[in-house]
Each structure stands twice: as structure tokens, then as C-alpha cells.
Protein backbone atom coordinates (compact mmCIF):
# COMPACT_ATOMS: atom_id res chain seq x y z
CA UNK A 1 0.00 0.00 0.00
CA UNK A 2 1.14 3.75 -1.05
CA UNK A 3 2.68 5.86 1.70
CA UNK A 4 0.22 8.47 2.19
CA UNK A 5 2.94 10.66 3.95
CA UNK A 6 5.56 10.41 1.46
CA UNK A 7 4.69 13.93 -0.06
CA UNK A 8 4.32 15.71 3.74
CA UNK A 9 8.33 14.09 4.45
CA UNK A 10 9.83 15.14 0.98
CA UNK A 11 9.13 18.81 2.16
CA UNK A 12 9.96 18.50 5.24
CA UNK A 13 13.51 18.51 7.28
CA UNK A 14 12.68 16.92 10.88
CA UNK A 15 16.02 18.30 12.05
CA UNK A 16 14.72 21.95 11.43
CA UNK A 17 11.33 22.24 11.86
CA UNK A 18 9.71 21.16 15.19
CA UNK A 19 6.23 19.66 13.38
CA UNK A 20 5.77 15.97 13.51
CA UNK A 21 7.50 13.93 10.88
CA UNK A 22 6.46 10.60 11.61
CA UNK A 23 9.22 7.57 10.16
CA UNK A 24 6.74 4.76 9.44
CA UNK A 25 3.73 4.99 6.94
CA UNK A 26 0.67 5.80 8.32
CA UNK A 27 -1.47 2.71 9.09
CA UNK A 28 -5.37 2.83 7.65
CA UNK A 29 -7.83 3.61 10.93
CA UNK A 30 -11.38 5.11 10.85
CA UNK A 31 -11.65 8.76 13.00
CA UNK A 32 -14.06 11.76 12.57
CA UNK A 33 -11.53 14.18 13.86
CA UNK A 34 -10.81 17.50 12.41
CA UNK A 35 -8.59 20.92 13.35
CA UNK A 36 -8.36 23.95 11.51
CA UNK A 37 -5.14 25.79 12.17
CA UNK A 38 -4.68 29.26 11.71
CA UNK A 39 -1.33 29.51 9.68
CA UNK A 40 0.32 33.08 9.39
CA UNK A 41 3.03 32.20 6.78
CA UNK A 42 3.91 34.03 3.67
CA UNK A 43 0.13 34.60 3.57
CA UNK A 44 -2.52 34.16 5.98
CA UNK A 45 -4.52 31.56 5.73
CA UNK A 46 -6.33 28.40 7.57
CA UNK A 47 -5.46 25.03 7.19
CA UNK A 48 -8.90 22.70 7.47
CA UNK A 49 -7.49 18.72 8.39
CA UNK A 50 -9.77 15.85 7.81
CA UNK A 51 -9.24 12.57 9.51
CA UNK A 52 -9.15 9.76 7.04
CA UNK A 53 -7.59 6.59 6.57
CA UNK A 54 -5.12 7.34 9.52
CA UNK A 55 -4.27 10.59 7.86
CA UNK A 56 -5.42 13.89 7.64
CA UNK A 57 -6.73 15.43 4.38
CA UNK A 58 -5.70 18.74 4.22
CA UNK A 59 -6.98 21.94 2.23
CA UNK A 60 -5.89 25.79 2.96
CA UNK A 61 -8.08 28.39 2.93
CA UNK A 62 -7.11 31.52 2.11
CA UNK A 63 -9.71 33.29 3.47
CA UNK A 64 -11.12 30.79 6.13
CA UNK A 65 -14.57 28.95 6.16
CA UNK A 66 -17.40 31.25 4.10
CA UNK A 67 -19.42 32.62 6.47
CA UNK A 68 -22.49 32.09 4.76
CA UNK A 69 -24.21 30.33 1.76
CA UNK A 70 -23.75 33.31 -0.54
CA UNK A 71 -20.06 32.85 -1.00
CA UNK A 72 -17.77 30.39 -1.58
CA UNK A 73 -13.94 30.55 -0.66
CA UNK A 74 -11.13 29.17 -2.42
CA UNK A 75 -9.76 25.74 -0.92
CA UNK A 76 -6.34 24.67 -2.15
CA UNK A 77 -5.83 21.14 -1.46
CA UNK A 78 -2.59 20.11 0.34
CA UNK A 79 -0.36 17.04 0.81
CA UNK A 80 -1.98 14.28 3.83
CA UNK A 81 -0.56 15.66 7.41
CA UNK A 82 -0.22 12.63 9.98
CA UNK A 83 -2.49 12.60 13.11
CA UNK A 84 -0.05 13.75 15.06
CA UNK A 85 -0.91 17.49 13.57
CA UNK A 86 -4.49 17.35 14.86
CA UNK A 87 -2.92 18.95 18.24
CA UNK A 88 0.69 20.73 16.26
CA UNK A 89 0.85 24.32 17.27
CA UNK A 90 4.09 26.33 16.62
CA UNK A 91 6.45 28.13 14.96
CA UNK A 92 7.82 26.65 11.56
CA UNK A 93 11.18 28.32 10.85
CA UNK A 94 11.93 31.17 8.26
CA UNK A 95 12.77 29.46 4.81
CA UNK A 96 11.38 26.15 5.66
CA UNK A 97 8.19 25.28 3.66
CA UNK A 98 4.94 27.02 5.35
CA UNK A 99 7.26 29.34 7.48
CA UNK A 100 5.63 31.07 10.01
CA UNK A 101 2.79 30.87 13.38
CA UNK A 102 0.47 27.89 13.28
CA UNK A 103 -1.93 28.01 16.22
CA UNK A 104 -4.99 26.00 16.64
CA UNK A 105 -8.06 27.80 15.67
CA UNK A 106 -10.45 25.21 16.52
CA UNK A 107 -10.93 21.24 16.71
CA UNK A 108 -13.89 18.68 17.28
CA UNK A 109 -15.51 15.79 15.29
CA UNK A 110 -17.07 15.68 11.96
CA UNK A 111 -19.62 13.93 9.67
CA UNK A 112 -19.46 12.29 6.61
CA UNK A 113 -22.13 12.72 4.12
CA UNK A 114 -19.82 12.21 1.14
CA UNK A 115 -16.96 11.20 0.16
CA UNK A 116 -15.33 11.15 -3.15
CA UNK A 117 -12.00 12.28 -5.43
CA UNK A 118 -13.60 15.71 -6.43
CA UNK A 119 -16.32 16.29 -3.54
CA UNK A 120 -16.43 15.97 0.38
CA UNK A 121 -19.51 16.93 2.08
CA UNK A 122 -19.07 17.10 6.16
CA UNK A 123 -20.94 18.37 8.91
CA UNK A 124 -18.46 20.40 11.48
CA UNK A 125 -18.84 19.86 14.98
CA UNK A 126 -16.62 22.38 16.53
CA UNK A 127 -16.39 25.53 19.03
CA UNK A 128 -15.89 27.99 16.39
CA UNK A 129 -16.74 25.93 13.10
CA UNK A 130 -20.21 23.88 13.32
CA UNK A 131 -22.02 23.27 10.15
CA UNK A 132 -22.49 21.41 6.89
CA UNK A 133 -19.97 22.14 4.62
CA UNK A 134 -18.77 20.77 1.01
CA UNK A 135 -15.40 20.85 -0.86
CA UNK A 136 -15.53 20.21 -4.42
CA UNK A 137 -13.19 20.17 -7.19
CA UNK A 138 -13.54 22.84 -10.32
CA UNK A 139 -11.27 22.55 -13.10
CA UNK A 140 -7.86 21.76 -13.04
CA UNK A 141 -6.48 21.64 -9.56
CA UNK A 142 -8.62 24.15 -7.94
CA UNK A 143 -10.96 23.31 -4.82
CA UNK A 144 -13.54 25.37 -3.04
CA UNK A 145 -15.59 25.15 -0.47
CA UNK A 146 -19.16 26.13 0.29
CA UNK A 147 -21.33 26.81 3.20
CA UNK A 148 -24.58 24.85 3.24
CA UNK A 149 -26.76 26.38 6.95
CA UNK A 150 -27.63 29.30 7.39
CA UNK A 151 -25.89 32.25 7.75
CA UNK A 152 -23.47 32.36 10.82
CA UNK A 153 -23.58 36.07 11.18
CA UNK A 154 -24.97 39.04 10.43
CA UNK A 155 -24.06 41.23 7.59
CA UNK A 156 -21.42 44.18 8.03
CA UNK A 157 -23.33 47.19 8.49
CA UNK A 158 -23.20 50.00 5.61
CA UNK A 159 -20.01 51.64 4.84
CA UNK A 160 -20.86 55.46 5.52
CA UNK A 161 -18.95 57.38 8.15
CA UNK A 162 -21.26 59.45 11.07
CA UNK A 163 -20.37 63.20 10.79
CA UNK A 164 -20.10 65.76 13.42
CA UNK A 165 -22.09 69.26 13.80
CA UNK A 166 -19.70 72.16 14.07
CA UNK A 167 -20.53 74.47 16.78
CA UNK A 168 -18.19 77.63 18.32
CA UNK A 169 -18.19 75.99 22.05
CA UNK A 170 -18.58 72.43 23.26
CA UNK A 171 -21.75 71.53 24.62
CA UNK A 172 -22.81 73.06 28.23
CA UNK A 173 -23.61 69.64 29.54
CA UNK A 174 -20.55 68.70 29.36
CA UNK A 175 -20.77 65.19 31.17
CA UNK A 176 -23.21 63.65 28.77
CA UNK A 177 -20.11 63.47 26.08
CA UNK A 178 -16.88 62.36 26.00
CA UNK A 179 -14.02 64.49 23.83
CA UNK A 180 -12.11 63.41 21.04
CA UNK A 181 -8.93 65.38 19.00
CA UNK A 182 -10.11 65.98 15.80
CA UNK A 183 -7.10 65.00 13.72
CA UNK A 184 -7.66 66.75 10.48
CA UNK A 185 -6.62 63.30 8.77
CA UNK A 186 -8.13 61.31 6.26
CA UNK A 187 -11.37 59.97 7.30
CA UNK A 188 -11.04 56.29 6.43
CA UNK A 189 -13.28 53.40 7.60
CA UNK A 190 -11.22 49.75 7.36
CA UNK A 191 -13.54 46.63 7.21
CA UNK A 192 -11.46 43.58 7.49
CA UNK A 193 -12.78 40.12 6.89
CA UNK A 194 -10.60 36.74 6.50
CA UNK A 195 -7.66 38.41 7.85
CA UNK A 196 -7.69 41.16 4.80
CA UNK A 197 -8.78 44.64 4.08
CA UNK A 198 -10.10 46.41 0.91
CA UNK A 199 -8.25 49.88 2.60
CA UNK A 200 -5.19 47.91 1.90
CA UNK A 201 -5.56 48.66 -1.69
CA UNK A 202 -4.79 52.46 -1.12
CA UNK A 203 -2.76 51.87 1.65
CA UNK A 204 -0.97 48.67 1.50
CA UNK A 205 0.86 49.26 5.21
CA UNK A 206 -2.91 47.95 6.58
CA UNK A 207 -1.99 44.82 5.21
CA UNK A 208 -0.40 43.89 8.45
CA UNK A 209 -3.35 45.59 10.73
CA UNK A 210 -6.05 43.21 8.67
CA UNK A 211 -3.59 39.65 9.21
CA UNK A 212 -3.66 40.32 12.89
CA UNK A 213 -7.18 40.45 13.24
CA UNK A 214 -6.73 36.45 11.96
CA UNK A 215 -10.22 35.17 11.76
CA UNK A 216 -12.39 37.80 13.69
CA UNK A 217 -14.45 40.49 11.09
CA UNK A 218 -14.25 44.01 12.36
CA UNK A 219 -14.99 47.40 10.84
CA UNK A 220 -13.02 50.07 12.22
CA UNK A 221 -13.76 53.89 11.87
CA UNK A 222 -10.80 56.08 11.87
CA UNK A 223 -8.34 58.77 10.35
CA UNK A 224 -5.32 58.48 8.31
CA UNK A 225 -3.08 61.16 9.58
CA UNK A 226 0.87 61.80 9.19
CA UNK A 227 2.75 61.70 12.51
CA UNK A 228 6.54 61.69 12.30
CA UNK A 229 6.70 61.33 8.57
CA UNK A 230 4.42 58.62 8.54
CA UNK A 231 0.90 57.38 7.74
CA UNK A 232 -0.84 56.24 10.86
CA UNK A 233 -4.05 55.03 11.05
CA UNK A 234 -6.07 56.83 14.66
CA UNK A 235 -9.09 54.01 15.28
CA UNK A 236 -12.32 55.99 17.05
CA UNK A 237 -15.01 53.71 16.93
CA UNK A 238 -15.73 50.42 15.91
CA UNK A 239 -18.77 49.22 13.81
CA UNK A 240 -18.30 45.45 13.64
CA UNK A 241 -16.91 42.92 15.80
CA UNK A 242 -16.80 39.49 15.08
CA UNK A 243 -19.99 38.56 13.60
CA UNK A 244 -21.89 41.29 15.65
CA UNK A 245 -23.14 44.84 14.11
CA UNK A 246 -22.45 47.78 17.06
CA UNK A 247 -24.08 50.56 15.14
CA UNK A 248 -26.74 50.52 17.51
CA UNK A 249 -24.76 50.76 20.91
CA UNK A 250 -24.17 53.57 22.50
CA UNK A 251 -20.99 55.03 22.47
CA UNK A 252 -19.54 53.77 25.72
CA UNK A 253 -20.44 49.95 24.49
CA UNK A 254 -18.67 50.71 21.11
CA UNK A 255 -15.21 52.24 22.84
CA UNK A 256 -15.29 49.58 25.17
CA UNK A 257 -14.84 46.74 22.70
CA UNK A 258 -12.65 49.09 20.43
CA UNK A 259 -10.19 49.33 23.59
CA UNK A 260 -10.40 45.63 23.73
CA UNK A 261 -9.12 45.01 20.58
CA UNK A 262 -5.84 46.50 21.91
CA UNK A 263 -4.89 48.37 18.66
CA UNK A 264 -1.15 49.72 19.49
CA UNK A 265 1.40 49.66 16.71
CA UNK A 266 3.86 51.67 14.65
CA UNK A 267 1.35 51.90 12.22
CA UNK A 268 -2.26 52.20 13.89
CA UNK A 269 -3.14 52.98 16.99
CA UNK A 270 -6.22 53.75 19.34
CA UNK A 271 -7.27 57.33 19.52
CA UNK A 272 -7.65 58.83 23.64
CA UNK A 273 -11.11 59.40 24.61
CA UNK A 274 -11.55 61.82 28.01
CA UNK A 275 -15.28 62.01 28.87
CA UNK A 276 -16.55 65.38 30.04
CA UNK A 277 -13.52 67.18 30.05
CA UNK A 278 -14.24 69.61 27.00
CA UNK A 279 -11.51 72.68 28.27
CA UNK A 280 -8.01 70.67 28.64
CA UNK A 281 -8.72 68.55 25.68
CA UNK A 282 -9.33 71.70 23.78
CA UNK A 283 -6.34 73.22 25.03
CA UNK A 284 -4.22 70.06 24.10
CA UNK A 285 -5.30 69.95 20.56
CA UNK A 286 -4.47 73.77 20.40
CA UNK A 287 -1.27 73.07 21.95
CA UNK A 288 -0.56 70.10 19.29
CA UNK A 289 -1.58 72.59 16.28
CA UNK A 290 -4.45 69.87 15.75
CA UNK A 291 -7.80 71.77 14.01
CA UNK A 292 -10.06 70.88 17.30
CA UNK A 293 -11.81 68.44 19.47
CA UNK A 294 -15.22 66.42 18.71
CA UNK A 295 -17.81 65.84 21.47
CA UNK A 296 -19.39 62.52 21.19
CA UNK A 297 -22.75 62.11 23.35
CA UNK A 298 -22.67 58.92 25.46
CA UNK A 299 -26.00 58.00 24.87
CA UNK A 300 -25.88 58.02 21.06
CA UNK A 301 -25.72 55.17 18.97
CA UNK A 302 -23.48 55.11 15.72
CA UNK A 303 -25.62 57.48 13.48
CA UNK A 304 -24.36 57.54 9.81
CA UNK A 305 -24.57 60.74 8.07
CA UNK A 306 -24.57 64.41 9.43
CA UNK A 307 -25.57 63.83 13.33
CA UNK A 308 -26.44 66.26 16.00
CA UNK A 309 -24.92 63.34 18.75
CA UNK A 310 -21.19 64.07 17.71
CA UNK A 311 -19.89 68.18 17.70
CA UNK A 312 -17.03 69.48 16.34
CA UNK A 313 -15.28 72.51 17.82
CA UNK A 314 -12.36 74.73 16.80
CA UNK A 315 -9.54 74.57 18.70
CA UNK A 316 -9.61 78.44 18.88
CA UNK A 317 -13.03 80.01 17.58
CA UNK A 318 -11.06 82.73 15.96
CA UNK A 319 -9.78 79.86 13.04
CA UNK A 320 -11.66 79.07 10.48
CA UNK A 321 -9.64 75.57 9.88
CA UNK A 322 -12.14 72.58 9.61
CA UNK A 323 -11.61 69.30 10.99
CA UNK A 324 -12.02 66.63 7.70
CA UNK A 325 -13.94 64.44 10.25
């Protein structure tokens, strides 16, 4: 009988990479085990592992399971991994083949509905992945794989920034807001979904930002301003986290889980938020040369469009300088 692992040891140099290279062929068992690893190498993507036949059929995903019926994701289907990688977490060396983090995204047990050389329909049973998917082969090489349930969560909300009010003063009741710089940047919101971001396209250093998110969907609302010489993205507010629209939470709900993403890099950071203290955040942004503050009411939800709820003031009401927010 063929070694189904013959393939996985050609590429493989046990003496420098720590995953399991196992000396004997694999011997033929039934299982209904499966992991899906999340593998930052040259490019992000997830590796989904099938038990079968004392192996594990392997596909990568570039852009993890679809979340939904309406799409379908590309699958790329990979040399057999012994059982020994259904628990393999790590870091595979620089230069050796998939370089890079592996952790374990999720594991559990699966069921076969099908089974064949161009199609393999399963149902998931997992933490994070539960569901009935299928693979199946299109031409040539290529694989895909499709969602089959229902959705798993809900849409992104729409795309369209919420706008401040300019006023002269900040508002007189002061402690129902919480103040903001206004940068005077580039207004940019950055959805990221399967590890990737279409803001990447105009600014490719995102790239980075959108990978470390892995798995989890987010959409960020923000400003790209230059500090230092250098394009920085300042994240205000977050619209979407991980399956779960915040549009309608009120602003304290929405920082909360923005500060919980812990956004703090040379590229993109988390912008300071000081409820009710409208007169030494003013005089900071003066200070800075930055065009003003913006009060954000507490109680408002995430209103897109020109809203009364978020105020913009002039650092000094003798400029006429407008914030771009």
C-alpha cells in the first residue's frame, strides 16, 4: 500500500522544523476528527485537516470557512498531514516550507455525508466551526468550499462614516459626552474580513493591521493622519466585531470593545477618549496645532450621516480651519 505521507516528508527537514515527521507509513484507521489551524506564513490563511484513513486530508483556505451560503472561498488542497498534527501548534522556521505561526483555531468531530475524489460533504462539529460544509473540485487543480446552513452572522453594516455638527463651544452639559482630537486626517473606515482589508488597496501598510485580526471580522472607523513622517491610522469607533453589528450601541459599548481590541502599533493605533472634560482637551489639541476636538454624546448610537450626537469645535473660535472628520 502507497505511503500516504511520502509527499508531507519530501518537504519536510525533521532536524529543522519542530512539526511531527512521523518515520513509518501511516497505518489505515477510521476517525471523525478534524482541526483547523490558523497559519500566518507568507500569507494568511487556515489550514482545514480531515481525519481519514489514519491521515489527515488537508486543504488551505485563504480566506477561512465562508461565512455564509452566498459565498464560496477558495480551498487549495494540500499534501496528507499525519495525526499527530491534529494537536501541532508552533512556529515553523523562516525558509522552511509554510514558514511562520500555526496556532490551533479550533478542533472537534465531523460527519461524513460524502466522500469522493472531487467532492467531500461534512458536517463540522466544533467551538468555532459547526455546520455542513462541502469541498468540491472545479477545473484543473482548484478546490472550493461552500457553506450549506444558514448564515453564521450578520451582515457588516453600511459603509458610511457618522459626521459631526460644528458648533463655536462644546456643549454646556458637558458630562453627557466624551471628547475626542479631531485630527484633520483622512477619514477612512477599514472593514477587514478573512484576515484582509479592501483599505489595503490604497494603503498597503494595513496589510499587516487586517492579518492580525486572523479570523475575527471588524470594521473600524478612523483617520489616516501623518505623525513623524508617517501614515498612521487613529481608530475611534468600531462598527463590527466578530460577527456582531455595534451601530446601535451607545458610544460607551462601542469604545469599550474598540479598547479591547488593543490596537497599538507603529502603524495604527487607538485614539484617547476623556469624557466630560471639553476645556483641557481643547487646550491640548491647540497646543498640538491639531484643528479641534469632537464631542461625542454617550447616549448616542453610531448614526451615519450628518448627526447632531457628535460636535465638532475649533480649537480656537477665531480659526476658520475645519476638521475633515
Amino acid at each position: 500500500m502507497a505511503d500516504r505521507l511520502e509527499q508531507y516528508r519530501s518537504k519536510r527537514d525533521p532536524s529543522r522544523t519542530p512539526e511531527p515527521v512521523p518515520a513509518e507509513a501511516p497505518e489505515p484507521r477510521d476517525g471523525d476528527a478534524f482541526v483547523i489551524q490558523e497559519h500566518h506564513a507568507r500569507s494568511l490563511h487556515w489550514d482545514l485537516r480531515l481525519e481519514r484513513d489514519g491521515v489527515l486530508a488537508s486543504w488551505a483556505i485563504p480566506k477561512g470557512l465562508p461565512p455564509d451560503p452566498a459565498v464560496n472561498h477558495l480551498a487549495v488542497r494540500t499534501e496528507d498531514h499525519p495525526m499527530e498534527y491534529l494537536t501541532f501548534h508552533g512556529e515553523i522556521p523562516r525558509g522552511e516550507y509554510g514558514g511562520g505561526t500555526m496556532t490551533l483555531w479550533d478542533s472537534g468531530t465531523y460527519e461524513t455525508e460524502k466522500w469522493s475524489d472531487r467532492e467531500v460533504k461534512v458536517v463540522l462539529h466544533g467551538s468555532r466551526a459547526s455546520g455542513r460544509f462541502v469541498l468540491f473540485q472545479t477545473n484543473g487543480k482548484n478546490w472550493m468550499i461552500h457553506r450549506m446552513d444558514a448564515p453564521a452572522r450578520d451582515p457588516f453594516p453600511p459603509l458610511e462614516p457618522m459626521l459631526p455638527v460644528e458648533r463655536a463651544r462644546p456643549p454646556r452639559d458637558e458630562e453627557k459626552y466624551a471628547f475626542e482630537f479631531a485630527w484633520g486626517g483622512r477619514r477612512t473606515l477599514v472593514p477587514i474580513d478573512g484576515g484582509r482589508t479592501d483599505a489595503a488597496r490604497e494603503h498597503p501598510w494595513l496589510r499587516p493591521l487586517a492579518a492580525s485580526f486572523g479570523s475575527r471580522s471588524a470594521v473600524l472607523d478612523g483617520e489616516v493622519v501623518t505623525l513623524a513622517g508617517a501614515e498612521v491610522l487613529v481608530c475611534y469607533d468600531l462598527l463590527y466585531d466578530d460577527g456582531r453589528p455595534l451601530v446601535a450601541e451607545p458610544y460607551p459599548a462601542r469604545r469599550a470593545a474598540l479598547e479591547a481590541l488593543g490596537l497599538s502599533a507603529a502603524r495604527w493605533q487607538t485614539a484617547p477618549s476623556w469624557p466630560g472634560q471639553a476645556a483641557p482637551v481643547r487646550r491640548a489639541a491647540r497646543d498640538q496645532g491639531l484643528p479641534g476636538i469632537v464631542a461625542k454624546r454617550l447616549d448616542s448610537p453610531y448614526e451615519p450621516g450628518r448627526s447632531k450626537a457628535w460636535i465638532f469645535v475649533p480649537s480656537d473660535t477665531a480659526r476658520t480651519r475645519r476638521s475633515r472628520r
